[in-house]
PDB file of N, CA and C in Angstrom:
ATOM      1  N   UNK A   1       0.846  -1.179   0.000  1.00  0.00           N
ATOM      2  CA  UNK A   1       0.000   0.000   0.000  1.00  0.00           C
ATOM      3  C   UNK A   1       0.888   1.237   0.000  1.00  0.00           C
ATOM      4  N   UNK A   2       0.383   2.216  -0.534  1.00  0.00           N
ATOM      5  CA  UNK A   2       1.562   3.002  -0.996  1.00  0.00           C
ATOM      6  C   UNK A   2       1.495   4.252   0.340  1.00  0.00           C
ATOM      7  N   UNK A   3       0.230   4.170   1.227  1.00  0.00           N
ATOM      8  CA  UNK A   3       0.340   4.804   2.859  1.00  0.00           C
ATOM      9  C   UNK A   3       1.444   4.233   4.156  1.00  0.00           C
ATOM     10  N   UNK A   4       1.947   4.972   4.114  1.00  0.00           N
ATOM     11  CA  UNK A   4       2.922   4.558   5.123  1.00  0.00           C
ATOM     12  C   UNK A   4       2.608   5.347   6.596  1.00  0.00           C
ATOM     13  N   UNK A   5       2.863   4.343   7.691  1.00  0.00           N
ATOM     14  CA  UNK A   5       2.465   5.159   8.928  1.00  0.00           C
ATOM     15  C   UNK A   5       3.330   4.940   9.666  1.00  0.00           C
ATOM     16  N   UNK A   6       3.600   6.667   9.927  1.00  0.00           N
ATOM     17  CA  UNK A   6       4.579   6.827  11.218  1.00  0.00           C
ATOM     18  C   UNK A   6       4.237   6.863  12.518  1.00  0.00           C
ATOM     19  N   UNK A   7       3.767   6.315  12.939  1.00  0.00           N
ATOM     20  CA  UNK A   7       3.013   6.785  14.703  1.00  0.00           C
ATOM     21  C   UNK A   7       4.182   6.482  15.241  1.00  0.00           C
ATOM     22  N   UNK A   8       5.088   5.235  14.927  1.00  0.00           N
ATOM     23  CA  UNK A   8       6.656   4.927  15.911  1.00  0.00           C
ATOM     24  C   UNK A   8       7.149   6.365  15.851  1.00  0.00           C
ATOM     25  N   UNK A   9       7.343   7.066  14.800  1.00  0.00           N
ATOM     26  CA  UNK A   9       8.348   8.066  14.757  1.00  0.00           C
ATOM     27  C   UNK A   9       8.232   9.194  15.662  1.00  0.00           C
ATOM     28  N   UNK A  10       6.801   9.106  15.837  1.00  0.00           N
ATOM     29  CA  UNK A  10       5.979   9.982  16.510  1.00  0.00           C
ATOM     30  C   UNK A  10       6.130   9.888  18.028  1.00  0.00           C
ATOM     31  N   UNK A  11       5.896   8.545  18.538  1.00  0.00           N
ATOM     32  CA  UNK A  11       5.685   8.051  19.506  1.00  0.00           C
ATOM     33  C   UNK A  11       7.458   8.449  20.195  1.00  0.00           C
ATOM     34  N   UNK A  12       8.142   7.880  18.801  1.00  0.00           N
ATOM     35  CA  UNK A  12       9.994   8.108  19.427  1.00  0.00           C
ATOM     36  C   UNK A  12      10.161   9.629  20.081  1.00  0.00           C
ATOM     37  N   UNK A  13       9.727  10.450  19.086  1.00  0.00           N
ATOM     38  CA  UNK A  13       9.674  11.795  19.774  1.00  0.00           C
ATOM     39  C   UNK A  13       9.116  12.229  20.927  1.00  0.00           C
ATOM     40  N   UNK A  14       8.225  12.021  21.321  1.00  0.00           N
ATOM     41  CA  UNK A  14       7.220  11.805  22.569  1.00  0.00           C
ATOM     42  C   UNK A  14       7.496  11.724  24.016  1.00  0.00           C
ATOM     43  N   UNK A  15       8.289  10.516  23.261  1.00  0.00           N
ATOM     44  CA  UNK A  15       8.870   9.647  24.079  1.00  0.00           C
ATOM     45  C   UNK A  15       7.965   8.836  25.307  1.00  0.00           C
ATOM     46  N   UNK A  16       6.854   8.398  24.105  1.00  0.00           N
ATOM     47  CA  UNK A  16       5.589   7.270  24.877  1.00  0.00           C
ATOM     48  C   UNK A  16       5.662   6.488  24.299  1.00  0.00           C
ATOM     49  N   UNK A  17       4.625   5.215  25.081  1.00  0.00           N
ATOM     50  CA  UNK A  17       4.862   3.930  25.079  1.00  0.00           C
ATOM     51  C   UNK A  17       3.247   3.684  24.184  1.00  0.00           C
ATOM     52  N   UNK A  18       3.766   2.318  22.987  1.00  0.00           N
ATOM     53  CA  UNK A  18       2.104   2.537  22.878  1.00  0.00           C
ATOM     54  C   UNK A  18       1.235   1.906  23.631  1.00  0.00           C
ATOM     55  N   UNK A  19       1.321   1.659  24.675  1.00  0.00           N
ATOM     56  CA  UNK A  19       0.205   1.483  25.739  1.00  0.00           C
ATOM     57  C   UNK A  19      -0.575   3.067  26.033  1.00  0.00           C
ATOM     58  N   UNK A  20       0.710   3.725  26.428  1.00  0.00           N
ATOM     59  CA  UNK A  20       0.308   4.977  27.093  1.00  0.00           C
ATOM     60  C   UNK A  20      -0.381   5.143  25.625  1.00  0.00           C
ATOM     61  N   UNK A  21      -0.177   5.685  24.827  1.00  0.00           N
ATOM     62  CA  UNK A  21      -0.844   6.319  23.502  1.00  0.00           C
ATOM     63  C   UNK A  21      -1.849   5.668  23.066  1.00  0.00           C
ATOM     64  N   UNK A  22      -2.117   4.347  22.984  1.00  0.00           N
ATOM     65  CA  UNK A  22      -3.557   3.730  23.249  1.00  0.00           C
ATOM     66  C   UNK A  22      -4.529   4.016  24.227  1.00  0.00           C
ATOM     67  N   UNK A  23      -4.330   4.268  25.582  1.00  0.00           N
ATOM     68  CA  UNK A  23      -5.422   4.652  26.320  1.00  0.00           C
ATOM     69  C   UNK A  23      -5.321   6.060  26.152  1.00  0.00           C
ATOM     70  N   UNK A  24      -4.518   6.609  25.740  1.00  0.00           N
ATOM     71  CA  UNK A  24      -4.911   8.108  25.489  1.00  0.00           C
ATOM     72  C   UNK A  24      -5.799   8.838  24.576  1.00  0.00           C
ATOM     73  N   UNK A  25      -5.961   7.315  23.335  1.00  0.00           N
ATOM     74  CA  UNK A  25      -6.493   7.539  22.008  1.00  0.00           C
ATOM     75  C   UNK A  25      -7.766   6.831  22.364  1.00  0.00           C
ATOM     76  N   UNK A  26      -7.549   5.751  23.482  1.00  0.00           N
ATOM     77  CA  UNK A  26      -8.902   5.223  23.223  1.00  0.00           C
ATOM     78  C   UNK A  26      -9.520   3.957  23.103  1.00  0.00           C
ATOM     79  N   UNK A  27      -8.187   3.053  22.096  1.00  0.00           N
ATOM     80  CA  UNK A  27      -8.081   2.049  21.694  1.00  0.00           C
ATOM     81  C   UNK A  27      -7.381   0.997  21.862  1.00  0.00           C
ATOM     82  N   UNK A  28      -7.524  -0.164  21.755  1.00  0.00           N
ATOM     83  CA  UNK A  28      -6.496  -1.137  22.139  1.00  0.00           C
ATOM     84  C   UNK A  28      -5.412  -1.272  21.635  1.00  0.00           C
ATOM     85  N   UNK A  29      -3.790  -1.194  22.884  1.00  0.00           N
ATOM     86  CA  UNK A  29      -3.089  -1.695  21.917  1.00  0.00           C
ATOM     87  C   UNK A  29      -2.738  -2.956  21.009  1.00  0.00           C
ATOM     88  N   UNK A  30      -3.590  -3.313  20.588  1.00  0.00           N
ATOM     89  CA  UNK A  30      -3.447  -4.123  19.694  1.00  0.00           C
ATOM     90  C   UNK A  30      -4.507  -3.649  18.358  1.00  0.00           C
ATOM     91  N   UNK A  31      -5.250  -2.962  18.497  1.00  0.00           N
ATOM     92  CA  UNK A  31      -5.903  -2.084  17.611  1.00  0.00           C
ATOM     93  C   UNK A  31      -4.327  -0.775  16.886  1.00  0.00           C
ATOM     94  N   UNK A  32      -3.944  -0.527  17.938  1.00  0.00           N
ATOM     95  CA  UNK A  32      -3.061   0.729  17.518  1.00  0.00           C
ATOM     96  C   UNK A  32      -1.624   0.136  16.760  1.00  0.00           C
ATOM     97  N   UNK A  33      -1.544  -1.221  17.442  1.00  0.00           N
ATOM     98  CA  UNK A  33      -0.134  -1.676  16.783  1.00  0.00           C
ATOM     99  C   UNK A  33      -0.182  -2.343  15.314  1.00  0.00           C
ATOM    100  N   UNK A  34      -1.751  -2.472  14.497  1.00  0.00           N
ATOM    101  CA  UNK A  34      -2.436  -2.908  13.297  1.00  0.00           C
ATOM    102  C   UNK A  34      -2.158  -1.748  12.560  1.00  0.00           C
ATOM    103  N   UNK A  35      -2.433  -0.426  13.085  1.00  0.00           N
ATOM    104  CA  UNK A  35      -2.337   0.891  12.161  1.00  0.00           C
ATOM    105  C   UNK A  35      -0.788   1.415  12.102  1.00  0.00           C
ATOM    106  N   UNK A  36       0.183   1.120  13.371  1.00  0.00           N
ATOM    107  CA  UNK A  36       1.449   1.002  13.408  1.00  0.00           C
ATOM    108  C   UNK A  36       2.128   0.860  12.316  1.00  0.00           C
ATOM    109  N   UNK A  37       2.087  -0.586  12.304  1.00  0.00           N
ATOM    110  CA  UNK A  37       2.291  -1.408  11.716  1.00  0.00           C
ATOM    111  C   UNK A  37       2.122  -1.963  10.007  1.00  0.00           C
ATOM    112  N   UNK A  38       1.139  -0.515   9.761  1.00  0.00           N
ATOM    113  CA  UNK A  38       0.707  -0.589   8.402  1.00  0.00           C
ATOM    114  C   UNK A  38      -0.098  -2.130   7.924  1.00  0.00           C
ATOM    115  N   UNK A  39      -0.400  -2.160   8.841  1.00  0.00           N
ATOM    116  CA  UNK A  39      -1.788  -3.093   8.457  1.00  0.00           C
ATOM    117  C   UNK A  39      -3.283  -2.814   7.987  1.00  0.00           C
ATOM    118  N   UNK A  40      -3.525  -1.581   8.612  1.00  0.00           N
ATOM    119  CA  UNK A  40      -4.719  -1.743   8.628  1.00  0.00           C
ATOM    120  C   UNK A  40      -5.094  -0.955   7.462  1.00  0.00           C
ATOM    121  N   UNK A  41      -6.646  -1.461   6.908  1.00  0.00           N
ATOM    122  CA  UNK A  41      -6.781  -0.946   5.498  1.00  0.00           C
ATOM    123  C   UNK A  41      -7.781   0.238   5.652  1.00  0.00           C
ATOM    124  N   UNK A  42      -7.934   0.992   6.806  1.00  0.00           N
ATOM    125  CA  UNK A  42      -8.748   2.174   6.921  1.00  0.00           C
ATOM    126  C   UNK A  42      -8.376   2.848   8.625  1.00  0.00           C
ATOM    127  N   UNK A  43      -8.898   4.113   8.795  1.00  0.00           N
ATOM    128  CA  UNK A  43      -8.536   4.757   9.997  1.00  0.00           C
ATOM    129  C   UNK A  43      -9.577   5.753  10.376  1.00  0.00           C
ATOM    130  N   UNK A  44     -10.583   5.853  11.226  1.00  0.00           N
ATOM    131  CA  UNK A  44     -11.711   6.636  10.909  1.00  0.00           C
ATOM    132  C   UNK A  44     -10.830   8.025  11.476  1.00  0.00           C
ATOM    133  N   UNK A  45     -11.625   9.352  10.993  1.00  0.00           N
ATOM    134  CA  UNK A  45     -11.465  10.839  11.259  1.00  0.00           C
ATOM    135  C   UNK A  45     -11.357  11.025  12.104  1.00  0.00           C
ATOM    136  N   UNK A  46     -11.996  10.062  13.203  1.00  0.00           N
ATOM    137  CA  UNK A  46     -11.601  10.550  14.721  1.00  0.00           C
ATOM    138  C   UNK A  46     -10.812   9.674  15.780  1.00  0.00           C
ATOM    139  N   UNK A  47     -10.605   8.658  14.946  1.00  0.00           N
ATOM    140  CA  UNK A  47      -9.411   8.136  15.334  1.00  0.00           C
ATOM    141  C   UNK A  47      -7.838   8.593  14.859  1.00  0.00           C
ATOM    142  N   UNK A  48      -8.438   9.288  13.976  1.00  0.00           N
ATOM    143  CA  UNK A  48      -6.467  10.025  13.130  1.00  0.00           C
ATOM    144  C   UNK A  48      -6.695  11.610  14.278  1.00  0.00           C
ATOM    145  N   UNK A  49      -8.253  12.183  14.776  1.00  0.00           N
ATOM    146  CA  UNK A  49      -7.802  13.577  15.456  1.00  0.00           C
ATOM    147  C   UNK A  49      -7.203  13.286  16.862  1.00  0.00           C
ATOM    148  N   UNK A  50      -7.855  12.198  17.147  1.00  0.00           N
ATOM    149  CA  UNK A  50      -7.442  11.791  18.694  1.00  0.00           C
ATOM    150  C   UNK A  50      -5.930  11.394  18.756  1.00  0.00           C
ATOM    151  N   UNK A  51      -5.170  10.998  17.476  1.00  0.00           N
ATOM    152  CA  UNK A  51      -3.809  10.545  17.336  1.00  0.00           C
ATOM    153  C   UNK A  51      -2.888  11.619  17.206  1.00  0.00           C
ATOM    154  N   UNK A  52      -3.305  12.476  16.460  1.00  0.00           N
ATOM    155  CA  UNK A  52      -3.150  14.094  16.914  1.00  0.00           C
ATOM    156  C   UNK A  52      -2.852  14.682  18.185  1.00  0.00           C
ATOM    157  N   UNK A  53      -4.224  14.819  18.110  1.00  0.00           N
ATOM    158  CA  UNK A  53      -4.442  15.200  19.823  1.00  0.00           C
ATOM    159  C   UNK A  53      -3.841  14.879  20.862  1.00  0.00           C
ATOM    160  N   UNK A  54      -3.700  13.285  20.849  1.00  0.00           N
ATOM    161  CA  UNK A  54      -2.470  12.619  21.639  1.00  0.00           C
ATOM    162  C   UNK A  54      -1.178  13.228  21.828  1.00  0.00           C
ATOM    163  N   UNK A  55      -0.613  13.138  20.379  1.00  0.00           N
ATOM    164  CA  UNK A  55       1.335  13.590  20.273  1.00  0.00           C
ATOM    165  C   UNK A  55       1.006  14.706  19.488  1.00  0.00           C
ATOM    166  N   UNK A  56       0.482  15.653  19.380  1.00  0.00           N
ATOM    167  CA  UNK A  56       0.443  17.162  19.065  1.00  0.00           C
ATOM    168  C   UNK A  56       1.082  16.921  18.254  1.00  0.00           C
ATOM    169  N   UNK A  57       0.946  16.765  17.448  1.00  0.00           N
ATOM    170  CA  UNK A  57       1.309  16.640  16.082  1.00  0.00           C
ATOM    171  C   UNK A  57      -0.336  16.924  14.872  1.00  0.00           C
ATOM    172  N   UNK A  58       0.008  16.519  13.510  1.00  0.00           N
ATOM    173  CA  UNK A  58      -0.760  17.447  12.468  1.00  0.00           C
ATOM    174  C   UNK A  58      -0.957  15.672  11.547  1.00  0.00           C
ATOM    175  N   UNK A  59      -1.973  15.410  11.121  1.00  0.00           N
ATOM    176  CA  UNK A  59      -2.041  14.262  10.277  1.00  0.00           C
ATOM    177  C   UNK A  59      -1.319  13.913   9.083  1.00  0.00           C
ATOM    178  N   UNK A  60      -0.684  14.496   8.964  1.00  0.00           N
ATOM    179  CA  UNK A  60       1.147  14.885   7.806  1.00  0.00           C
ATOM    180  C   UNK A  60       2.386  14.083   8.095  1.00  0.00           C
ATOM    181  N   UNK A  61       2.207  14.149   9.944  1.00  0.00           N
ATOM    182  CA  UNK A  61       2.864  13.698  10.965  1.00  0.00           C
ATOM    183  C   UNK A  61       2.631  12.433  10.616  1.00  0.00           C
ATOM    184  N   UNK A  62       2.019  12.040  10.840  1.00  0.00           N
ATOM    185  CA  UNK A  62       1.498  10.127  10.938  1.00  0.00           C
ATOM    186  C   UNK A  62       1.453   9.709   9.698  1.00  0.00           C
ATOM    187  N   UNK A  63       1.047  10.090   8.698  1.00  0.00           N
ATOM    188  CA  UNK A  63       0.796   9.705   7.401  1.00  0.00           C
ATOM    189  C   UNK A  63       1.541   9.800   6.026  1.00  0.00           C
ATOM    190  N   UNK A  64       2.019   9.050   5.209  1.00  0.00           N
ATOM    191  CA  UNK A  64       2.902   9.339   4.034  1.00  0.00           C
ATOM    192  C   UNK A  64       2.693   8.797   3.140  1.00  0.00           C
ATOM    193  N   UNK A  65       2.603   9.432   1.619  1.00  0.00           N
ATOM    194  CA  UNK A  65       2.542   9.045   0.657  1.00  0.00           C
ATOM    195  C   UNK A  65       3.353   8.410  -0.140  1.00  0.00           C
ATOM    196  N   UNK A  66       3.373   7.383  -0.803  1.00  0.00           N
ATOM    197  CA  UNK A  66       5.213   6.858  -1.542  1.00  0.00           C
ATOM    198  C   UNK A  66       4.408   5.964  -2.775  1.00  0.00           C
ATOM    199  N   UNK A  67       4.833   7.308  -3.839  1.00  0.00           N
ATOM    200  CA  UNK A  67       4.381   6.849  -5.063  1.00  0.00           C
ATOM    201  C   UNK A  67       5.039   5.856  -5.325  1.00  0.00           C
ATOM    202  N   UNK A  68       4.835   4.959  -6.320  1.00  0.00           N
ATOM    203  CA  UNK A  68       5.467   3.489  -6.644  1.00  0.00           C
ATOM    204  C   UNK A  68       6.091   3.773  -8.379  1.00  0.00           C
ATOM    205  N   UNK A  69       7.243   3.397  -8.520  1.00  0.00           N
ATOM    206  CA  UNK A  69       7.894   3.350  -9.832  1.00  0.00           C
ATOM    207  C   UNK A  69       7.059   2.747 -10.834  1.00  0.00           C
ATOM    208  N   UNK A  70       6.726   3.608 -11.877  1.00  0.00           N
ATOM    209  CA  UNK A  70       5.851   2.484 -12.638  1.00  0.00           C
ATOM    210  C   UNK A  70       6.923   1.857 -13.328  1.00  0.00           C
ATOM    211  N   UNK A  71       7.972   1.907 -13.296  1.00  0.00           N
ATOM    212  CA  UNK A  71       9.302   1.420 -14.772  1.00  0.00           C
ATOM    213  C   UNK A  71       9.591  -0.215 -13.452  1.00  0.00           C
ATOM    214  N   UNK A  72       9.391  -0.221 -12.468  1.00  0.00           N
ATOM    215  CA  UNK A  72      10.319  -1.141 -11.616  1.00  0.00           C
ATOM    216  C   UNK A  72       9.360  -2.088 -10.696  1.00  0.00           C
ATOM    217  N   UNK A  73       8.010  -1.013  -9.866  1.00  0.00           N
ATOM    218  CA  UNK A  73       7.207  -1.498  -9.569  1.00  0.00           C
ATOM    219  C   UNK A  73       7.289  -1.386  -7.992  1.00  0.00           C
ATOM    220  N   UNK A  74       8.412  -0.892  -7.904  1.00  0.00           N
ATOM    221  CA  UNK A  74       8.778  -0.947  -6.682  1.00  0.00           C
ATOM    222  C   UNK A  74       8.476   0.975  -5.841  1.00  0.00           C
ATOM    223  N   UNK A  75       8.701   1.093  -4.728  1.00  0.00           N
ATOM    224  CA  UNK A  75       8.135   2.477  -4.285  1.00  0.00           C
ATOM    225  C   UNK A  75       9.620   3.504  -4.746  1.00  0.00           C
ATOM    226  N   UNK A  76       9.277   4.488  -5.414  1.00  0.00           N
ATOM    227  CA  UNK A  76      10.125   5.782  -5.575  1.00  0.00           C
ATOM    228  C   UNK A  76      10.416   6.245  -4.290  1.00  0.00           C
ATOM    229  N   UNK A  77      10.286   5.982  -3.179  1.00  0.00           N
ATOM    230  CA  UNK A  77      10.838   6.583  -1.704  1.00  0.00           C
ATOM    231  C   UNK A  77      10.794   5.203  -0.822  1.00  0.00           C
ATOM    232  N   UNK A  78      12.207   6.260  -0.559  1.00  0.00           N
ATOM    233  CA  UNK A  78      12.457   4.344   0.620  1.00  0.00           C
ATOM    234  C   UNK A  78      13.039   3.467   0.768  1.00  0.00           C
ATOM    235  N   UNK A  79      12.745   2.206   1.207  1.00  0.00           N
ATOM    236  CA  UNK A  79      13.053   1.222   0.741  1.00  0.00           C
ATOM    237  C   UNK A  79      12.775   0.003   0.092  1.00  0.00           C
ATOM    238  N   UNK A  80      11.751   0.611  -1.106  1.00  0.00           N
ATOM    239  CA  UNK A  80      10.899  -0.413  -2.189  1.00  0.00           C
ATOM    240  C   UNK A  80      10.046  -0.825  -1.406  1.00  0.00           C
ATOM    241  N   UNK A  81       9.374  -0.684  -0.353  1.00  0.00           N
ATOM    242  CA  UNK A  81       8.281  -0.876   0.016  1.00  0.00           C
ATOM    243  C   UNK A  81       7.305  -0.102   0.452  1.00  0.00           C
TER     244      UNK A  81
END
C-alpha cells in the first residue's frame, strides 16, 4: 500500500509507550499496533484527530505518501516498500 504510517516516529519523539498512547487515544493496543504497523486498510477521522491530539502533532505527521515506480514497480521513496 503506498500509505505509510509513522506513529513509531511519533511516539519516538514523545517519548511514549504505545500502551500509554492507546489509552490516550482510546483504543487497544493491539488495535493501535495494526495501524502502526501498516496493516490496517482504513482509519476513521476521529481516530487520526485523537492521534493528533495525543502527540500534538498534524495528520502529515502520521501519514505518508510513496508513489510506486511504474518502470520497476517498486516504491520511488524508501526502501521499495
Amino acid at each position: 500500500m503506498p500509505i505509510t504510517v509513522d506513529i513509531d516516529v511519533m511516539l519516538a519523539k514523545r517519548k511514549m509507550s504505545v500502551g500509554e498512547l492507546a489509552d490516550r487515544v482510546g483504543i487497544t493496543p493491539a488495535n493501535l499496533a495494526v495501524l502502526k504497523n501498516g496493516r490496517a486498510k482504513a482509519v476513521r477521522f476521529a481516530t487520526l484527530a485523537a492521534l493528533c491530539e495525543a502527540l500534538d502533532c498534524q495528520p502529515g505527521d502520521l501519514l505518508r505518501f510513496e508513489a510506486k515506480d511504474t518502470t520497476t514497480g517498486t516504491s520511488a521513496i524508501g526502501n521499495g516498500g
